[in-house]
N, C-alpha and C. Protein backbone atom coordinates (compact mmCIF):
# COMPACT_ATOMS: atom_id res chain seq x y z
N UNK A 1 -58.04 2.22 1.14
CA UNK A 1 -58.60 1.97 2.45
C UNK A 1 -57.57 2.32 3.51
N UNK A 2 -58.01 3.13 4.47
CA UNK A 2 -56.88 3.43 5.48
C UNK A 2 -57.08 2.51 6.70
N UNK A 3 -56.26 2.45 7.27
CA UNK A 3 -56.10 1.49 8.37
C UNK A 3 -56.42 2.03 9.24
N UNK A 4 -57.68 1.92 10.32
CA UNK A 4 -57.68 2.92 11.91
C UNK A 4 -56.87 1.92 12.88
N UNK A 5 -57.10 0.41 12.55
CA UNK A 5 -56.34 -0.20 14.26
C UNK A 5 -55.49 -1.14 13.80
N UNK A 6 -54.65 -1.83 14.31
CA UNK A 6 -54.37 -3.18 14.15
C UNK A 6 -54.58 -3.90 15.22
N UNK A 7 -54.73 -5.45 15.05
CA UNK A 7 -55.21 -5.96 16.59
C UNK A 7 -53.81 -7.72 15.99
N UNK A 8 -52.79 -7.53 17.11
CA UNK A 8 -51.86 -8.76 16.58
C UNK A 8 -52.63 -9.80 17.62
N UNK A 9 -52.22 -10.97 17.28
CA UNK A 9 -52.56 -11.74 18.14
C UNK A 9 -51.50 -12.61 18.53
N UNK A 10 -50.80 -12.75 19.68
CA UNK A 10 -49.61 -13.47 20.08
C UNK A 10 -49.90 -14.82 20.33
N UNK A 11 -50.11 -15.59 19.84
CA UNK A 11 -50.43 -17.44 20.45
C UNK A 11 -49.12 -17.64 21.46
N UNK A 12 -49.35 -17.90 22.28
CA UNK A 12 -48.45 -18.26 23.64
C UNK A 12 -48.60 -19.45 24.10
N UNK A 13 -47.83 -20.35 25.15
CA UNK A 13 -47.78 -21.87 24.94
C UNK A 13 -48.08 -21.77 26.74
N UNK A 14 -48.27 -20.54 27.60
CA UNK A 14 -49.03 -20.81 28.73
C UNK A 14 -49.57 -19.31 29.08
N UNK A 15 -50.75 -18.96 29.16
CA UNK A 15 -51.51 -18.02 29.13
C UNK A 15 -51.41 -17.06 30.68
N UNK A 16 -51.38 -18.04 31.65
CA UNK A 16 -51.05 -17.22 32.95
C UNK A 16 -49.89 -16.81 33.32
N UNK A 17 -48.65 -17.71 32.66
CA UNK A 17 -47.34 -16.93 32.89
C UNK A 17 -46.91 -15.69 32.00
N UNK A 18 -47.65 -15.64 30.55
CA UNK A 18 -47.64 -14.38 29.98
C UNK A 18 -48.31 -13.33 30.69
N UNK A 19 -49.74 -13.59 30.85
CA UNK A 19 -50.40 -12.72 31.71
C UNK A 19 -49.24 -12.24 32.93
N UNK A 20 -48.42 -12.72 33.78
CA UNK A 20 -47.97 -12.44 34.92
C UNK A 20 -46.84 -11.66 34.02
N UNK A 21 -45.70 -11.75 33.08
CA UNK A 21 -45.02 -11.17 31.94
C UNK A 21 -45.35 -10.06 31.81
N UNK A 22 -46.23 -9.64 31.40
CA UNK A 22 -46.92 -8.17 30.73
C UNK A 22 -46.98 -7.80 32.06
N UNK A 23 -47.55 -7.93 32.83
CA UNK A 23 -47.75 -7.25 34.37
C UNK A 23 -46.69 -6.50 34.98
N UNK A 24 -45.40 -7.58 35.00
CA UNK A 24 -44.33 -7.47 35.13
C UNK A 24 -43.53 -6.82 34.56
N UNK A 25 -43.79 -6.56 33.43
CA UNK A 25 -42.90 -5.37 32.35
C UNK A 25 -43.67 -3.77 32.64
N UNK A 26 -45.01 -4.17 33.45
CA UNK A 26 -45.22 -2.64 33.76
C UNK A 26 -46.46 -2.17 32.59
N UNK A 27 -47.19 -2.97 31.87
CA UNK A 27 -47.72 -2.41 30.32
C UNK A 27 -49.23 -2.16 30.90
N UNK A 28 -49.48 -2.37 32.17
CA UNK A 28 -50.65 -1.98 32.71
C UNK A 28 -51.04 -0.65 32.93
N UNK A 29 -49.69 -0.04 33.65
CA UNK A 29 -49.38 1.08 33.69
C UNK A 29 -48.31 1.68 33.17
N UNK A 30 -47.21 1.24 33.41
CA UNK A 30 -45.77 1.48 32.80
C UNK A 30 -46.03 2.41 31.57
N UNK A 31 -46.10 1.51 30.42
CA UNK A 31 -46.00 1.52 29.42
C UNK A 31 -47.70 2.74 29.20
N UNK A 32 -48.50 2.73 29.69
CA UNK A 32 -50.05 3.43 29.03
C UNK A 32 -50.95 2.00 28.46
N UNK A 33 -50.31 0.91 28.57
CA UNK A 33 -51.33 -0.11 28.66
C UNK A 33 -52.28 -0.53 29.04
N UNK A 34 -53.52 -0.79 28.50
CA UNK A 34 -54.51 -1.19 29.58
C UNK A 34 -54.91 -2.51 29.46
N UNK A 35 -55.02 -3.41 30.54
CA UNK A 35 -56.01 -4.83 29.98
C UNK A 35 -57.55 -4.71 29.88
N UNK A 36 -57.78 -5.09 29.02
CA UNK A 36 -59.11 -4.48 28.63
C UNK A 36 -60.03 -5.86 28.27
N UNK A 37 -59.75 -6.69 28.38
CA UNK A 37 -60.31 -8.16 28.23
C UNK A 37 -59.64 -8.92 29.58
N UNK A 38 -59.88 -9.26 29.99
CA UNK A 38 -58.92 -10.69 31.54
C UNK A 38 -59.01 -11.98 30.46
N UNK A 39 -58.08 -12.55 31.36
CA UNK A 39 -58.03 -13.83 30.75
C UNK A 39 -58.79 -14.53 30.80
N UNK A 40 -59.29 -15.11 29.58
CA UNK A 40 -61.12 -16.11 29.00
C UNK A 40 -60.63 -16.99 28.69
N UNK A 41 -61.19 -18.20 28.96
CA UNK A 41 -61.70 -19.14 28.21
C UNK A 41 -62.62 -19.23 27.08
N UNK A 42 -62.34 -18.90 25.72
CA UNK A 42 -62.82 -18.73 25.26
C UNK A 42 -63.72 -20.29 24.32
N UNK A 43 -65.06 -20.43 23.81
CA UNK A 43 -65.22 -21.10 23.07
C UNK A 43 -65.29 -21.51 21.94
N UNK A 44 -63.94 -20.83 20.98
CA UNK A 44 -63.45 -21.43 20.46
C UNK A 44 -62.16 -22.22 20.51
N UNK A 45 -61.86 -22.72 21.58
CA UNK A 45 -60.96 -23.51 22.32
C UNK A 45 -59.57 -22.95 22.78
N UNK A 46 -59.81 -21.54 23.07
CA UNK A 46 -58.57 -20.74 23.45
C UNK A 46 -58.84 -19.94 25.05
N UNK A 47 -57.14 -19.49 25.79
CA UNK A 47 -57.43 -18.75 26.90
C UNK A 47 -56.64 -17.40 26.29
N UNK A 48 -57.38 -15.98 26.33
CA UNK A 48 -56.71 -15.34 25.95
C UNK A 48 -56.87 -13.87 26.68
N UNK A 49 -56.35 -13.21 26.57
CA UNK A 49 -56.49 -11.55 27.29
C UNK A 49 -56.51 -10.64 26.23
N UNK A 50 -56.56 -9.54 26.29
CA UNK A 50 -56.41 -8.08 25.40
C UNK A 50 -55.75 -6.67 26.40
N UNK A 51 -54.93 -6.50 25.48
CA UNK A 51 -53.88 -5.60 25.87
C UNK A 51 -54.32 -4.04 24.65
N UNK A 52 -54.57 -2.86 25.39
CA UNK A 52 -54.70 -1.62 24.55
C UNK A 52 -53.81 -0.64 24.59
N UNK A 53 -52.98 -0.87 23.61
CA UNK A 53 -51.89 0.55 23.60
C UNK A 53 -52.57 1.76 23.74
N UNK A 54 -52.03 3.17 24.42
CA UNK A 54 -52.67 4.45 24.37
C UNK A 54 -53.07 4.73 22.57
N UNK A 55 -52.42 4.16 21.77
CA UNK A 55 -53.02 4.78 20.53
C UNK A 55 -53.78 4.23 19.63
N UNK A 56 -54.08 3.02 20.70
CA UNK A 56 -55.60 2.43 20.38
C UNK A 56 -55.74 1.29 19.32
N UNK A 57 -53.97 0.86 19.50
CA UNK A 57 -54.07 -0.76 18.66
C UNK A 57 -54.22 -1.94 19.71
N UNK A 58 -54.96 -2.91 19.59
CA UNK A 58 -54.62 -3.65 20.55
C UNK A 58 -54.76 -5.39 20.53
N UNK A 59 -53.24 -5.36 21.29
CA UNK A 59 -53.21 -6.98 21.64
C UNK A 59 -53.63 -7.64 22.32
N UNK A 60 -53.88 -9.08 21.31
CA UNK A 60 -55.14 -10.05 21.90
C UNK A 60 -53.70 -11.38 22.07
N UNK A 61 -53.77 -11.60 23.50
CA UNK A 61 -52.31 -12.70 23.80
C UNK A 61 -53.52 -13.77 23.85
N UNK A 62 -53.18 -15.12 23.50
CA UNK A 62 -53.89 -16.51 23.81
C UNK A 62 -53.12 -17.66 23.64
N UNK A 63 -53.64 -18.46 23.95
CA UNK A 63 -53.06 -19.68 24.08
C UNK A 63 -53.96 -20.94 23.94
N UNK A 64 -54.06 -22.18 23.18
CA UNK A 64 -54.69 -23.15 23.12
C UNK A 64 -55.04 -23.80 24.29
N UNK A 65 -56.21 -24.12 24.48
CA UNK A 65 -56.69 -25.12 25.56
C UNK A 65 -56.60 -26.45 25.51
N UNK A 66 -56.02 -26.98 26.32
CA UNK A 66 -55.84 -28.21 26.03
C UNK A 66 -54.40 -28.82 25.46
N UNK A 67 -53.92 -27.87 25.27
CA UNK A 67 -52.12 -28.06 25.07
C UNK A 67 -51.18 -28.67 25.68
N UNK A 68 -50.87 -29.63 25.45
CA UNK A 68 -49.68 -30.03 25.86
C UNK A 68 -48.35 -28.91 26.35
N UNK A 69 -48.24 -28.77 28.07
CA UNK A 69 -47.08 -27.81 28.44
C UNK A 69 -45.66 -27.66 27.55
């Protein structure tokens, strides 16, 4: 079986200061990054974004809701 994508998923312990992180490193544009998801609330009890490298793997950053800072 060959592999076409990988998708990592980073669990992070605050979702808007990563979000502001990646921004900040430029991976929007900088890098050929795109955000391709915004940051959700998702219902399975997570806030998370998606990040797409130009070669079409892509990271899903989140963070638990309800977490203790």
């Amino acid at each position: 079986m060959a592999v076409q994508s990988v998708t990592p998923v980073l669990n992070v312990s605050n979702i808007g200061e990563s979000f502001v992180w990646f921004e900040q490193l430029g991976w929007q544009r900088g890098f050929g990054m795109k955000i391709t998801y915004p940051p959700t609330n998702e219902p399975w009890g997570v806030r998370e974004f998606h990040l797409r490298h130009p070669d079409g793997h892509t990271f899903r950053v989140s963070a638990g809701l309800g977490e203790a800072d």
